[in-house]
C-alpha atoms as a PDB file:
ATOM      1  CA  UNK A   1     -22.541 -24.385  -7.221  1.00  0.00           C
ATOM      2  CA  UNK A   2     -20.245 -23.635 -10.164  1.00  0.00           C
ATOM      3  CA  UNK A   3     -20.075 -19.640  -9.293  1.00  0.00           C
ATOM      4  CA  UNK A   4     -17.613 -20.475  -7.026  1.00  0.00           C
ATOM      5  CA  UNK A   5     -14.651 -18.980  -9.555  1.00  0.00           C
ATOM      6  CA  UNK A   6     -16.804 -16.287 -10.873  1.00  0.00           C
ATOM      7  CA  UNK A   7     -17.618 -14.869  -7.431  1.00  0.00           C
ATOM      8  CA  UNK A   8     -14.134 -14.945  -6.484  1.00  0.00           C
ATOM      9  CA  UNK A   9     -13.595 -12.699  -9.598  1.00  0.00           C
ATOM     10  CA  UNK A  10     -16.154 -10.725  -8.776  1.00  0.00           C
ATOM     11  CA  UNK A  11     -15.110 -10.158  -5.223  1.00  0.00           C
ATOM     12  CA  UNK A  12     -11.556  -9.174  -6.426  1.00  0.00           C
ATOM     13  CA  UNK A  13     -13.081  -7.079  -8.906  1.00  0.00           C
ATOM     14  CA  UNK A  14     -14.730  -5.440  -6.506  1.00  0.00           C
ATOM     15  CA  UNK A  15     -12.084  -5.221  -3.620  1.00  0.00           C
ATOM     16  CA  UNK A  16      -9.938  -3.657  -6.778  1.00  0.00           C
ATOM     17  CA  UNK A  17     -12.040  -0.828  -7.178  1.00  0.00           C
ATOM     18  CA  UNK A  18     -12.924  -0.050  -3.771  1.00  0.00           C
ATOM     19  CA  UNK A  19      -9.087   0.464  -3.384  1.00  0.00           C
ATOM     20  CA  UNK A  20      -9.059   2.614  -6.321  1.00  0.00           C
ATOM     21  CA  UNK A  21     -11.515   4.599  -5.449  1.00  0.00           C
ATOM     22  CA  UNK A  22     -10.672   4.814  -2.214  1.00  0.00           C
ATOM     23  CA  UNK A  23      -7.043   6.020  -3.392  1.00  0.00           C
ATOM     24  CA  UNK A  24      -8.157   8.145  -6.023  1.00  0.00           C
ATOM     25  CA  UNK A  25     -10.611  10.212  -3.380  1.00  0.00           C
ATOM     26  CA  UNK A  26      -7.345  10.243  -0.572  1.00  0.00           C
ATOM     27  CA  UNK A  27      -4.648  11.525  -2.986  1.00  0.00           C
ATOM     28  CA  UNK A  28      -7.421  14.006  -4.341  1.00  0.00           C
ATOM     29  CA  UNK A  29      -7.648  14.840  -0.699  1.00  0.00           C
ATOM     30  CA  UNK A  30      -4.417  14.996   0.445  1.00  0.00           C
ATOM     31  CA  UNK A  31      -3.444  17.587  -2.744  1.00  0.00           C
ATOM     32  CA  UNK A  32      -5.824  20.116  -1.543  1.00  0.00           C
ATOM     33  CA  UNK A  33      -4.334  20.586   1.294  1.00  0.00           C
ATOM     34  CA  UNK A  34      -2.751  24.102   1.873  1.00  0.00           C
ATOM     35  CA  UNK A  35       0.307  22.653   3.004  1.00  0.00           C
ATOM     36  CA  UNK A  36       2.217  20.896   0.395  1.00  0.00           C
ATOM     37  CA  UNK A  37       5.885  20.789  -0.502  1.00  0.00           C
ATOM     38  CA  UNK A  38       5.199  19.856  -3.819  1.00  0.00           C
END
């Protein structure tokens, strides 16, 4: 199989935004919490 570099890219790809998401949803999270000493 030559897919071997282009599911590798994929998979980063996707690991990438997972963690982006994932970050994006927590800080959205954590700033809507009442208690903040920003």
């Amino acid at each position: 199989m030559r897919l071997k570099g282009e599911a590798k890219m994929a998979f980063i790809l996707m690991i990438g935004v997972s963690l982006a998401f994932l970050t994006a949803i927590f800080t959205a999270g954590y700033n809507k919490k009442p208690e903040g000493n920003e």
